[in-house]
Protein backbone atom coordinates (compact mmCIF):
# COMPACT_ATOMS: atom_id res chain seq x y z
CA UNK A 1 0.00 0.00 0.00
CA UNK A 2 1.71 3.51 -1.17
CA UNK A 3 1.55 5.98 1.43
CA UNK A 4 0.72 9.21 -0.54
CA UNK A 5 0.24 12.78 1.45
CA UNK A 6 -2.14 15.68 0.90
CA UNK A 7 -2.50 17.98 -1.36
CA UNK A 8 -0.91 15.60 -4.64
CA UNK A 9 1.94 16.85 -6.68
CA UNK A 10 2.39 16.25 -10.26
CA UNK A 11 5.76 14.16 -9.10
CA UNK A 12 3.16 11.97 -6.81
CA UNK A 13 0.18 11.51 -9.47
CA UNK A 14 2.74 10.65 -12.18
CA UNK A 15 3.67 7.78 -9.92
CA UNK A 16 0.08 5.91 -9.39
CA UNK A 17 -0.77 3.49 -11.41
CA UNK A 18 -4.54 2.19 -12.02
CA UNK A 19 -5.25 -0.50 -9.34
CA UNK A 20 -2.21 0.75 -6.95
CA UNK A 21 -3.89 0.53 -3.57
CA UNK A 22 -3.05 3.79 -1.55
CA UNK A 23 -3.54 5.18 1.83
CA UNK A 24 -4.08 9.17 1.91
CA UNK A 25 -2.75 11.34 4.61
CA UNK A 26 -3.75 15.18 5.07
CA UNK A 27 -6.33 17.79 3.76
CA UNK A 28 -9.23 16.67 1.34
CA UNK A 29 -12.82 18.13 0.59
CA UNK A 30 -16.03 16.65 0.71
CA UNK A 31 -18.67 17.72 -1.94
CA UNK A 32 -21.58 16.25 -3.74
CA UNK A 33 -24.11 16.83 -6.39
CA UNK A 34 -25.64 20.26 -4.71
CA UNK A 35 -21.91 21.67 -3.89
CA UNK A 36 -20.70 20.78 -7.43
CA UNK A 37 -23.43 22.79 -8.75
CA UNK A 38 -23.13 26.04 -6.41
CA UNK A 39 -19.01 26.11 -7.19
CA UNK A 40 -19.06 25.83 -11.11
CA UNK A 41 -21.93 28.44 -10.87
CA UNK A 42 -19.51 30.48 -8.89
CA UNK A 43 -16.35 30.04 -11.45
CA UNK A 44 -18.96 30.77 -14.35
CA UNK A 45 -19.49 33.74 -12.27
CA UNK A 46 -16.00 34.49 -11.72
CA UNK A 47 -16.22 34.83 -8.34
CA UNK A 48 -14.47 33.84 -5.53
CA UNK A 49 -14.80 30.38 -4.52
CA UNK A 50 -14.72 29.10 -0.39
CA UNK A 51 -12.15 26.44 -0.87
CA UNK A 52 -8.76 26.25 -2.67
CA UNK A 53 -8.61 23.99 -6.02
CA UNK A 54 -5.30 23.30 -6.73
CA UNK A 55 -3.42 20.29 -5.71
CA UNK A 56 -6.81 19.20 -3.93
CA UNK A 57 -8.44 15.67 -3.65
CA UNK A 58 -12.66 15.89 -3.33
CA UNK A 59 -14.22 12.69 -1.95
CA UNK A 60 -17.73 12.53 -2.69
CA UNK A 61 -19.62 11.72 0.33
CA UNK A 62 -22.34 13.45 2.29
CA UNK A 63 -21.24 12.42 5.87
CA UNK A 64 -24.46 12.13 8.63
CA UNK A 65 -23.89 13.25 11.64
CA UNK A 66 -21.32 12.98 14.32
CA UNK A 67 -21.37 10.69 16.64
CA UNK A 68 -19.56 11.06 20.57
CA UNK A 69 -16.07 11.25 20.38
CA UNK A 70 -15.72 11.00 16.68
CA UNK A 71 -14.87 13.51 14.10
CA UNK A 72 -17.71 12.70 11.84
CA UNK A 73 -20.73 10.08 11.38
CA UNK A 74 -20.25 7.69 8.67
CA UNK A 75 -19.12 8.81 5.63
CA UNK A 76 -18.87 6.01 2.81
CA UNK A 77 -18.62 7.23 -1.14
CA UNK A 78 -21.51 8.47 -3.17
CA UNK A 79 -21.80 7.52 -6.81
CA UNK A 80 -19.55 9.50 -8.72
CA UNK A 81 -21.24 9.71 -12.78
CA UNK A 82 -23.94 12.07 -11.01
CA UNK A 83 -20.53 15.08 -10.81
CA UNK A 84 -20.09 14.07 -14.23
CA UNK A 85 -21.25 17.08 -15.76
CA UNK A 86 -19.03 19.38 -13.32
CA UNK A 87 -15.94 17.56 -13.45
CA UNK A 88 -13.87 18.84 -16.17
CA UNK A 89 -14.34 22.94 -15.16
CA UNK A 90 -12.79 21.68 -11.55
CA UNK A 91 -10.04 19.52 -12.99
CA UNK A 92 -9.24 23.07 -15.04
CA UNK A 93 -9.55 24.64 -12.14
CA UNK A 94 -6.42 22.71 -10.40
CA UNK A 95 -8.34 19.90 -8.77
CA UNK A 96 -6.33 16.56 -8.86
CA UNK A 97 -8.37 14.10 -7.51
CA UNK A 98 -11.70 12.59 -6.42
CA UNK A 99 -12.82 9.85 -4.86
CA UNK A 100 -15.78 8.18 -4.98
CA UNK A 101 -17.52 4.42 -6.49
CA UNK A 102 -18.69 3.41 -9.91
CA UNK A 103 -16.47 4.33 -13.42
CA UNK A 104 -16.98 7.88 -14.55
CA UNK A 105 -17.93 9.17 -18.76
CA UNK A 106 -15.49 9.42 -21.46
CA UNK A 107 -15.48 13.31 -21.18
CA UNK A 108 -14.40 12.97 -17.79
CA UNK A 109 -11.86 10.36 -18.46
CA UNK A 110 -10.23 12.83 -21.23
CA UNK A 111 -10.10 15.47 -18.59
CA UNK A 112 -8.19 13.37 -16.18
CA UNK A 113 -5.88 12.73 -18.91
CA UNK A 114 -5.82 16.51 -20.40
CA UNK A 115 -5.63 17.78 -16.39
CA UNK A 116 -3.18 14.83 -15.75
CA UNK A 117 -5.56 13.89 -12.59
CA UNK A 118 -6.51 10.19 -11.20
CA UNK A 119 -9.67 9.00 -9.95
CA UNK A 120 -9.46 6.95 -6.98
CA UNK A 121 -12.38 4.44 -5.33
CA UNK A 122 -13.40 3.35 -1.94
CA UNK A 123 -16.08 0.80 -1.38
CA UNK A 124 -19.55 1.57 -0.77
CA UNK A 125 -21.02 0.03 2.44
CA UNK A 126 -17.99 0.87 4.85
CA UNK A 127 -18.71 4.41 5.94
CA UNK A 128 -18.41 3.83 9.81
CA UNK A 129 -14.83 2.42 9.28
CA UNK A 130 -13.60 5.28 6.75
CA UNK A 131 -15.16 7.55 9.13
CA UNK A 132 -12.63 6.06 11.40
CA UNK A 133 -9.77 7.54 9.27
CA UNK A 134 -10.68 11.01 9.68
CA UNK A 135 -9.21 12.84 12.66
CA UNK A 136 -10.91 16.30 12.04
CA UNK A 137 -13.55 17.67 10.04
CA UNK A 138 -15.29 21.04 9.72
CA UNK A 139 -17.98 22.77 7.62
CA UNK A 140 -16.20 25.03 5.36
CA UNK A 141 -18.76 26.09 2.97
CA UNK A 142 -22.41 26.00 2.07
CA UNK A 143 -24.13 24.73 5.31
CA UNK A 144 -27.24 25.38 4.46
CA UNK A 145 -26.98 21.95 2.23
CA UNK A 146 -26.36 20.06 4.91
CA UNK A 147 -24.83 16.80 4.65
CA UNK A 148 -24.31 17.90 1.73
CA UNK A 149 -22.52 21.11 2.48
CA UNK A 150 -18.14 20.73 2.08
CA UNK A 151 -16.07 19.95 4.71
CA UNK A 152 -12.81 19.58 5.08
CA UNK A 153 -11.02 16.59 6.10
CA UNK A 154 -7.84 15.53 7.86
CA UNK A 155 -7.69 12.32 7.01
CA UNK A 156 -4.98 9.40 7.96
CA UNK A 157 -4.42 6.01 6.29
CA UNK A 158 -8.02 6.65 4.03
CA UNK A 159 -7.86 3.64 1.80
CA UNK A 160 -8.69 4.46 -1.81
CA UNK A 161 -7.74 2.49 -5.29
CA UNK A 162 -6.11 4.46 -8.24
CA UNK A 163 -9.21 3.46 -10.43
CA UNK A 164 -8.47 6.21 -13.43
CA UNK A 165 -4.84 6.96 -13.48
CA UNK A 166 -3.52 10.27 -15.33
CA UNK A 167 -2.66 8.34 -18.62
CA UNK A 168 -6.43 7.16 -18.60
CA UNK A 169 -5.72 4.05 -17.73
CA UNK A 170 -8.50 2.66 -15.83
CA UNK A 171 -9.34 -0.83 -14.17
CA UNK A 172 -12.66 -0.76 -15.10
CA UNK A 173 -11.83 -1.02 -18.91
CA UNK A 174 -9.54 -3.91 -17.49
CA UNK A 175 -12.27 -5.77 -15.93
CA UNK A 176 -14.57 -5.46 -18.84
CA UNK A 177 -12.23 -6.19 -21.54
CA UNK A 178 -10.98 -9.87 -19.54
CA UNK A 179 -15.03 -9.98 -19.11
CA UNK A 180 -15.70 -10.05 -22.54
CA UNK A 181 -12.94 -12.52 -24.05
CA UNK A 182 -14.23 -15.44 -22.07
C-alpha cells in the first residue's frame, strides 16, 4: 500500500498506477451533487470560490452526523457519474483528484488525462470504518446543504484504489475487456 500525502503533486500523481492501492494522509474536501453545482456556478461567475482547487483531492460523500467522540458520522462514497457534468471545469480549475464508487464518462476520463488527474475508489457500504480515518472535520462552505454542504477533512491512512490513473488508464476497462474474451 503507497503511502501518498495531501495535497498531490504532479511528481506523486505521475507515480500511481490504475489499481495501486493507496492510503491518503492530510487535507481533502467533501462535496456532492448540490456543492458541485453552487461552485461551477460560482467560477462561471467568476467569483471567488470558499475552498482552494489546486493540488486538492474531493471525496464525494455526504457524511451524517457525528457521533460522541468522533470527528464525523459515517461517511462512505456516493456515486460518482452524477458530478459528471461538473468535473472537467474543476479539474481546469487545479483539482487533482476525487474519490468516490462506480467508473466515470469518457469526457471525464479525457479530462483526467488533459488535467493529468486520477480517480481513486473506496467501497460503498464501509462508511463507519472510513469515518474512522478522519481525525478532524469542519464545515467550510455552504451549510445550508447540509450533509451535503463541504467539509474539510484531515484524514490518515483513508484507503482508496487508483481506479483512473492520469494516462487514462483505468481498471474498469480492465475488468470489462478480460469480461468479454471469455
Amino acid at each position: 500500500m503507497k503511502k501518498i500525502f495531501l495535497p498531490l503533486t504532479e511528481r506523486t500523481i505521475r507515480k500511481l498506477k490504475a489499481g495501486d492501492e493507496i492510503e491518503l494522509w492530510g487535507t481533502l474536501y467533501t462535496a456532492r451533487d448540490r456543492a458541485h453545482q453552487r461552485l461551477t456556478e460560482t467560477l462561471k461567475k467568476r467569483k471567488r470560490l470558499p475552498i482552494p482547487l489546486a493540488g486538492q483531492v474531493i471525496y464525494y460523500t455526504g457524511p451524517t452526523a457525528k457521533r460522541p467522540g468522533w470527528a464525523i458520522g459515517s461517511c462512505g462514497p456516493t456515486t460518482s457519474s452524477r458530478m459528471d457534468a461538473f468535473t472537467p471545469l474543476l479539474l481546469s480549475k487545479g483539482v487533482k483528484a476525487m474519490i468516490g464508487k462506480g467508473d466515470r464518462s469518457p469526457e471525464v476520463i479525457k479530462a483526467i488525462k488533459r488535467h493529468r488527474a486520477v480517480y481513486l475508489v473506496t467501497p460503498g457500504g464501509i462508511g463507519a470504518l472510513l469515518s474512522q480515518k478522519v481525525h478532524t472535520a469542519e464545515i467550510v462552505a455552504y451549510k445550508d446543504l447540509g450533509p451535503e454542504a463541504i467539509y474539510r477533512l484531515q484524514v490518515r491512512a483513508f484507503p482508496a484504489t487508483v481506479a483512473i490513473d492520469w494516462r487514462g488508464n483505468s481498471i474498469f476497462r480492465r475488468y470489462g475487456e478480460r469480461r468479454r474474451k471469455k
